[in-house]
N, C-alpha and C. Protein backbone atom coordinates (compact mmCIF):
# COMPACT_ATOMS: atom_id res chain seq x y z
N UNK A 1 76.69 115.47 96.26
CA UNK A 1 77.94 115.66 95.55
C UNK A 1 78.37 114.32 94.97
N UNK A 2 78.54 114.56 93.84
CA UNK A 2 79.35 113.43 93.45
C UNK A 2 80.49 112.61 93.86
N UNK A 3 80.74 111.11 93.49
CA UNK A 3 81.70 110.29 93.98
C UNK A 3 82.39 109.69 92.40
N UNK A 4 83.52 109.80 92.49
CA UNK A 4 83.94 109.09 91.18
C UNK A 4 85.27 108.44 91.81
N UNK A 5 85.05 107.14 91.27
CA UNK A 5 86.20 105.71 91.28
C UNK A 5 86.62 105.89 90.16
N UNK A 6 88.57 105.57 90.23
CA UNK A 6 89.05 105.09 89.24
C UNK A 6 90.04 103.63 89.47
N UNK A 7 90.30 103.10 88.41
CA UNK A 7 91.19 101.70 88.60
C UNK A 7 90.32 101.22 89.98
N UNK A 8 89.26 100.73 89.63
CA UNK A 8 88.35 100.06 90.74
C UNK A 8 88.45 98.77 91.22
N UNK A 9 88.53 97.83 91.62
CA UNK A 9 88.52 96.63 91.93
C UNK A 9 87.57 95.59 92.75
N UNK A 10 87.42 94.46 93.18
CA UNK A 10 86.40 94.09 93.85
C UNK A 10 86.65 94.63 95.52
N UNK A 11 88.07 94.95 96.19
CA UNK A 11 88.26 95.47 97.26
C UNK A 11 88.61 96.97 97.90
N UNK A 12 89.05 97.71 96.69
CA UNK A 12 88.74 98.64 97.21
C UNK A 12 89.24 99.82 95.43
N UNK A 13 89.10 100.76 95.69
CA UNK A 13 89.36 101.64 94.45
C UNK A 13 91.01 102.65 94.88
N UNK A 14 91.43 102.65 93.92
CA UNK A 14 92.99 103.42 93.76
C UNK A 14 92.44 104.48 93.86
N UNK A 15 91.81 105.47 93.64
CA UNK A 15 91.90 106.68 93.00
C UNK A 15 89.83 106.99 93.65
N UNK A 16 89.86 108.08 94.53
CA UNK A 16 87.84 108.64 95.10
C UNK A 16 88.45 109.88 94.90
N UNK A 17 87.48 110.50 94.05
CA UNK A 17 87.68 111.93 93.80
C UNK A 17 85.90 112.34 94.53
N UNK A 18 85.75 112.73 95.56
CA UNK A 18 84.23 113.66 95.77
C UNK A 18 84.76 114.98 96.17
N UNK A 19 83.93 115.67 95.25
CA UNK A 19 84.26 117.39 95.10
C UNK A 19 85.51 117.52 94.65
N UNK A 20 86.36 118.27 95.33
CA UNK A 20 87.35 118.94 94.74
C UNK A 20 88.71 118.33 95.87
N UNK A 21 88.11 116.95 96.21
CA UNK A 21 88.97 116.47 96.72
C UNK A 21 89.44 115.33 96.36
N UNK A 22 90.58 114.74 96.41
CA UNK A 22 91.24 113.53 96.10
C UNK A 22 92.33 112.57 96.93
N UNK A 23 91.02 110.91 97.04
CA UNK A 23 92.16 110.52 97.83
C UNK A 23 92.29 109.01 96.95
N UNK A 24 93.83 108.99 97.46
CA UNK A 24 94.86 107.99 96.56
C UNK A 24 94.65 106.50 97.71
N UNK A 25 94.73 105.80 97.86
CA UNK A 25 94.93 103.99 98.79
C UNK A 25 96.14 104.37 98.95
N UNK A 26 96.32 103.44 99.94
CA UNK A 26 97.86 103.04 100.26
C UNK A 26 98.41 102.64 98.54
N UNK A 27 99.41 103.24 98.31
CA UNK A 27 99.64 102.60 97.35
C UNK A 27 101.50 101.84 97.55
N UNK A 28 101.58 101.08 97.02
CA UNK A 28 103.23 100.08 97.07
C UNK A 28 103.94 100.09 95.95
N UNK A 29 105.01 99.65 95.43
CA UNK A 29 105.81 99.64 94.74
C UNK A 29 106.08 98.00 94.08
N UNK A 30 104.78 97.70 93.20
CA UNK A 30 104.70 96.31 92.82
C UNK A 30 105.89 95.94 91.75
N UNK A 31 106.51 96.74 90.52
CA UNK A 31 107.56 96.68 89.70
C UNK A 31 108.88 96.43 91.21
N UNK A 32 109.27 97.28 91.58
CA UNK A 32 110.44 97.09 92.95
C UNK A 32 110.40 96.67 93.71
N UNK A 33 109.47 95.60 93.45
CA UNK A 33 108.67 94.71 95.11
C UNK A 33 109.82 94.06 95.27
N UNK A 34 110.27 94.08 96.48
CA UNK A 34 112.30 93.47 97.21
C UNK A 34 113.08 93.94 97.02
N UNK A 35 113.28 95.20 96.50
CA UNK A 35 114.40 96.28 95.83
C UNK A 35 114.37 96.77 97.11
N UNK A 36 115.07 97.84 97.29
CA UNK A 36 115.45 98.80 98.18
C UNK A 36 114.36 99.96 98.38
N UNK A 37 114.49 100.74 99.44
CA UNK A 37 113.49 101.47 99.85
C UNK A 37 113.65 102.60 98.94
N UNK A 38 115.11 102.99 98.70
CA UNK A 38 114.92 104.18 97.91
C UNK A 38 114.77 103.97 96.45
N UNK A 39 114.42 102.58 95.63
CA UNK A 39 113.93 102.62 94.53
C UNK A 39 112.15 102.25 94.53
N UNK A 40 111.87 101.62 95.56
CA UNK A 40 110.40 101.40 95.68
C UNK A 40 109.97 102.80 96.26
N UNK A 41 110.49 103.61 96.92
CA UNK A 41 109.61 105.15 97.10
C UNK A 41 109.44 105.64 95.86
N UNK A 42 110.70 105.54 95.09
CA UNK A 42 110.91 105.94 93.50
C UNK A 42 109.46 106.10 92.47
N UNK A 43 109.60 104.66 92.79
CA UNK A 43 108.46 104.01 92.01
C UNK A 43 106.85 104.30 92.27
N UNK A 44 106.55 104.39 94.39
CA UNK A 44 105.56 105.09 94.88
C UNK A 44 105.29 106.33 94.20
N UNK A 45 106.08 107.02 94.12
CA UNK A 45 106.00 108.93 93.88
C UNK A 45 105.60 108.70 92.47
N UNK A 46 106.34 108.39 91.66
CA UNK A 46 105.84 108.16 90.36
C UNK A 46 103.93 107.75 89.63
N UNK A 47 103.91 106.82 90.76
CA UNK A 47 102.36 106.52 90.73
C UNK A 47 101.88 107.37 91.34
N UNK A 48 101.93 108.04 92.42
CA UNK A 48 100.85 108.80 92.95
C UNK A 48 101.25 110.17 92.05
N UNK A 49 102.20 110.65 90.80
CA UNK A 49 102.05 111.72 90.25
C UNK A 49 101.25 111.21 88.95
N UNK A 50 101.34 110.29 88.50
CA UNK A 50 100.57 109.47 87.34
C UNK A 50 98.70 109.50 87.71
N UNK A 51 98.65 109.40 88.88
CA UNK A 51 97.16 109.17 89.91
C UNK A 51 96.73 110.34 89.83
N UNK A 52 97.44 111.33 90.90
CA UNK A 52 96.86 112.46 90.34
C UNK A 52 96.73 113.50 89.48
N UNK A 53 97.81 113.50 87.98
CA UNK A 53 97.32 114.08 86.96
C UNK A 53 96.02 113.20 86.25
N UNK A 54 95.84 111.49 86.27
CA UNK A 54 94.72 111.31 85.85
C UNK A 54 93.45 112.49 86.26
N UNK A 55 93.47 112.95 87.76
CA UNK A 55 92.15 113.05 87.78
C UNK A 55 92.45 114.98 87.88
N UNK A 56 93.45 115.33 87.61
CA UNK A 56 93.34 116.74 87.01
C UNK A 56 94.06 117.54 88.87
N UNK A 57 94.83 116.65 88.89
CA UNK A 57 95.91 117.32 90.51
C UNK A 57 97.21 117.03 90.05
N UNK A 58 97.83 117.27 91.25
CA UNK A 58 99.10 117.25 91.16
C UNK A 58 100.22 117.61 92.10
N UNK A 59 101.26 116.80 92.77
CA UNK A 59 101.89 116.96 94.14
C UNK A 59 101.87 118.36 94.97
N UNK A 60 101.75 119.12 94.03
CA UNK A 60 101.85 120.50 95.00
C UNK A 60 100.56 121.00 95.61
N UNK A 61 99.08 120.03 95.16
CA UNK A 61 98.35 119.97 95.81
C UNK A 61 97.80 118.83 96.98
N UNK A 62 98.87 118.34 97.12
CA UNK A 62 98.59 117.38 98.58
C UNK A 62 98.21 117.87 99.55
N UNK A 63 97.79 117.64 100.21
CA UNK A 63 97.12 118.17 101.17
C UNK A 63 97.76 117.05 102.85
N UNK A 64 97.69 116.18 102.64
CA UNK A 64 98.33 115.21 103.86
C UNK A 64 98.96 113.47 103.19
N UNK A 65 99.91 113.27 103.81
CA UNK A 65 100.39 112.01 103.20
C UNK A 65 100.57 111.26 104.53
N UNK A 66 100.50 110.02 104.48
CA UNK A 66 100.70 108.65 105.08
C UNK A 66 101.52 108.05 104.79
N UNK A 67 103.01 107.76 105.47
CA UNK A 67 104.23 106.84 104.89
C UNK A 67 104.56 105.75 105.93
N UNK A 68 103.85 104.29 105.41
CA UNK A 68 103.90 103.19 106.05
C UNK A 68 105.44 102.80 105.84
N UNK A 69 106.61 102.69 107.16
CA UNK A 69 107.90 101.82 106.25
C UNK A 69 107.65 100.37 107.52
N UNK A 70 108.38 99.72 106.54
CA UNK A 70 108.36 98.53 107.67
C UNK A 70 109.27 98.35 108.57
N UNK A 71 110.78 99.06 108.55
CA UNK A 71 111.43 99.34 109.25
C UNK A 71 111.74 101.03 109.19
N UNK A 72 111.59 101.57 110.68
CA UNK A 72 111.76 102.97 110.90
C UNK A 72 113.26 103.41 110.72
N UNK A 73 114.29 101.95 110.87
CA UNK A 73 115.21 102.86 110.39
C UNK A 73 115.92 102.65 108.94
N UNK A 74 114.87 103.41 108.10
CA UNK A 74 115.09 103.24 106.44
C UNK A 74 114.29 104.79 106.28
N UNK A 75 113.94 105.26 107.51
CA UNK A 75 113.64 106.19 107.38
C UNK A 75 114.39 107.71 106.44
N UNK A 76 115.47 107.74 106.86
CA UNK A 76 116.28 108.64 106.15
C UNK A 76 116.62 108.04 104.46
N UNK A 77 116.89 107.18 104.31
CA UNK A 77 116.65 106.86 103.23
C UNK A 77 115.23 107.51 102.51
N UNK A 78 114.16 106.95 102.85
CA UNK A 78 113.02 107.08 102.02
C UNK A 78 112.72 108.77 102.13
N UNK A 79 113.33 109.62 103.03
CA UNK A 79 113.19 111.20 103.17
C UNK A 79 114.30 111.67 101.98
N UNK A 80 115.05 110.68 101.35
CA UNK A 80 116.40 111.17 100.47
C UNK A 80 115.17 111.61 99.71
N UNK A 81 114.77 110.65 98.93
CA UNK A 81 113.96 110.61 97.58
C UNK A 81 112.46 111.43 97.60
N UNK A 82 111.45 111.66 98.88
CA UNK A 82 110.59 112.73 99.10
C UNK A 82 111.08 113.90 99.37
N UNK A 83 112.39 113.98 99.96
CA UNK A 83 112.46 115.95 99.91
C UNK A 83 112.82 116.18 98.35
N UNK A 84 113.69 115.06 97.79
CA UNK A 84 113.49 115.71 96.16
C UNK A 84 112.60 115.98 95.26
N UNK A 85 111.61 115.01 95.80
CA UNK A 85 110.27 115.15 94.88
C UNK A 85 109.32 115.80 95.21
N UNK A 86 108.84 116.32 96.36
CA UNK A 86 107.95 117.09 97.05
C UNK A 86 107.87 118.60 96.45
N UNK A 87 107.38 119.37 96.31
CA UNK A 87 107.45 121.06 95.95
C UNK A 87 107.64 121.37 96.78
N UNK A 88 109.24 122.26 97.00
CA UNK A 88 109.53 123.38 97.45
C UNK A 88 108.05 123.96 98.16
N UNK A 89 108.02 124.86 99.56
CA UNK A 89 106.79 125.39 99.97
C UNK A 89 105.62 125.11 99.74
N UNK A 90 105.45 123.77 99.43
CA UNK A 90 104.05 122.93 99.17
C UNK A 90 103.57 122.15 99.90
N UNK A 91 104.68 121.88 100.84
CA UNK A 91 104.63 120.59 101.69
C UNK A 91 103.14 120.37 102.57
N UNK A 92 102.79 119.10 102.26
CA UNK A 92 101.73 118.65 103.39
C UNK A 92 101.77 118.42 104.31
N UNK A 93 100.99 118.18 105.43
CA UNK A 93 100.60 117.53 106.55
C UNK A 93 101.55 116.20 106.43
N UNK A 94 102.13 115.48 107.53
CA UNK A 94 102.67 114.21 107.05
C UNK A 94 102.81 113.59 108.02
N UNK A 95 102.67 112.17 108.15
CA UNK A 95 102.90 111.04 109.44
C UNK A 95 104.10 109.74 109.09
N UNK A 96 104.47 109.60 109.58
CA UNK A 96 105.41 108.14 109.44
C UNK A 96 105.45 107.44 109.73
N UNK A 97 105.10 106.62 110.04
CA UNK A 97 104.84 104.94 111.11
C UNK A 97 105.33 103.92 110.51
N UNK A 98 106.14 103.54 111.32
CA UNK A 98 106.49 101.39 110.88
C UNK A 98 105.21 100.73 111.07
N UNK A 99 105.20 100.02 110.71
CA UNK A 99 103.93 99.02 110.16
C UNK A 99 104.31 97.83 109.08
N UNK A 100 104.09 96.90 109.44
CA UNK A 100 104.23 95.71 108.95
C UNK A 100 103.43 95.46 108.05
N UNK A 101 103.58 95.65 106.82
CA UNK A 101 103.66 95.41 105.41
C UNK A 101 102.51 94.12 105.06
N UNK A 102 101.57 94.47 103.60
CA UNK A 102 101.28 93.31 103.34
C UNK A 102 101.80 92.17 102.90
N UNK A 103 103.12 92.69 102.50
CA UNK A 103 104.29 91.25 102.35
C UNK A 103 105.04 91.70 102.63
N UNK A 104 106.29 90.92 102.80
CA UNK A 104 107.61 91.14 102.70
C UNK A 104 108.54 92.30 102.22
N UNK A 105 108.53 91.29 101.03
CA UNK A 105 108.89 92.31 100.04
C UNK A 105 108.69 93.84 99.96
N UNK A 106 107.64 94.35 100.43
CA UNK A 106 106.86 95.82 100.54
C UNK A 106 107.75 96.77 101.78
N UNK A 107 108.34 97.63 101.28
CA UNK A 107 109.14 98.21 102.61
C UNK A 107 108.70 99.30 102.73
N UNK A 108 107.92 100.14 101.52
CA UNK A 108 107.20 101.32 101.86
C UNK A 108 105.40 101.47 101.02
N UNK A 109 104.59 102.28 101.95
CA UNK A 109 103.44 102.30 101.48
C UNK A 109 103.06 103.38 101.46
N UNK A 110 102.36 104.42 100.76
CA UNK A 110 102.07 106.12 100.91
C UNK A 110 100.90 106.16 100.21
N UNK A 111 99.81 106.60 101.37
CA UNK A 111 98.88 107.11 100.63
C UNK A 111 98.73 108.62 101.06
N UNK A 112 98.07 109.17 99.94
CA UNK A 112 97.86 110.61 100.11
C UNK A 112 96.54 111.16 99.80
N UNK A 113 96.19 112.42 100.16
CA UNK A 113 95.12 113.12 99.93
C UNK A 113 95.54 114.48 99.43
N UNK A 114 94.57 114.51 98.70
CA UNK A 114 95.03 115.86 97.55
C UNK A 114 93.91 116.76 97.17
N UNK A 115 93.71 118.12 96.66
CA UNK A 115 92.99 119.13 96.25
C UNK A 115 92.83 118.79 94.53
N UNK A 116 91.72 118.93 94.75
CA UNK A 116 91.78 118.63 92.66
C UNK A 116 92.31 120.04 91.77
């Protein structure tokens, strides 16, 4: 079966589509990098809907998400801006963990896996 990379780099690739599956990296909020959590999720969701219409998906096919915050209690915050954006009866699999950030600045990280 095939493997296809997109936005590739020397460390790792944004975007592995094999079969009819799709998975996204951690991805961050580099434009809102030190902003607030609920404009850098903003900015997360936005890319991972940009990610997966590139490769022919789209949020209501997620399948499981990963939400790194660096502090757990920003938690309700960053749930303001995913229950709005999520589909109604679509919802994925989902985990939440604090985790200390590749910088600072970075207060949330989400990667996801999706159905093509």
């Amino acid at each position: 079966m095939k493997v296809e990379r997109h936005h590739t780099g020397p460390r790792m690739s944004q975007i592995v589509v094999h079969g009819d599956t799709v998975y996204l990296a951690g991805i961050v909020a580099n434009a809102s990098k030190g902003k607030s959590v609920t404009e850098q999720t903003r900015e997360i969701l936005a890319t991972i809907d940009t990610y997966l219409a590139q490769v022919g998906s789209n949020k209501s096919k997620i399948i499981s998400a990963t939400i790194y915050l660096a502090d757990m209690g920003t938690f309700a915050e960053m749930n303001a801006v995913w229950d709005t954006w999520i589909v109604p009866g679509e919802t994925p699999v989902r985990a939440t963990v604090e985790a200390k950030l590749a910088a600072p600045d970075y207060l949330v990280e989400i990667m996801v896996t999706a159905a093509k």
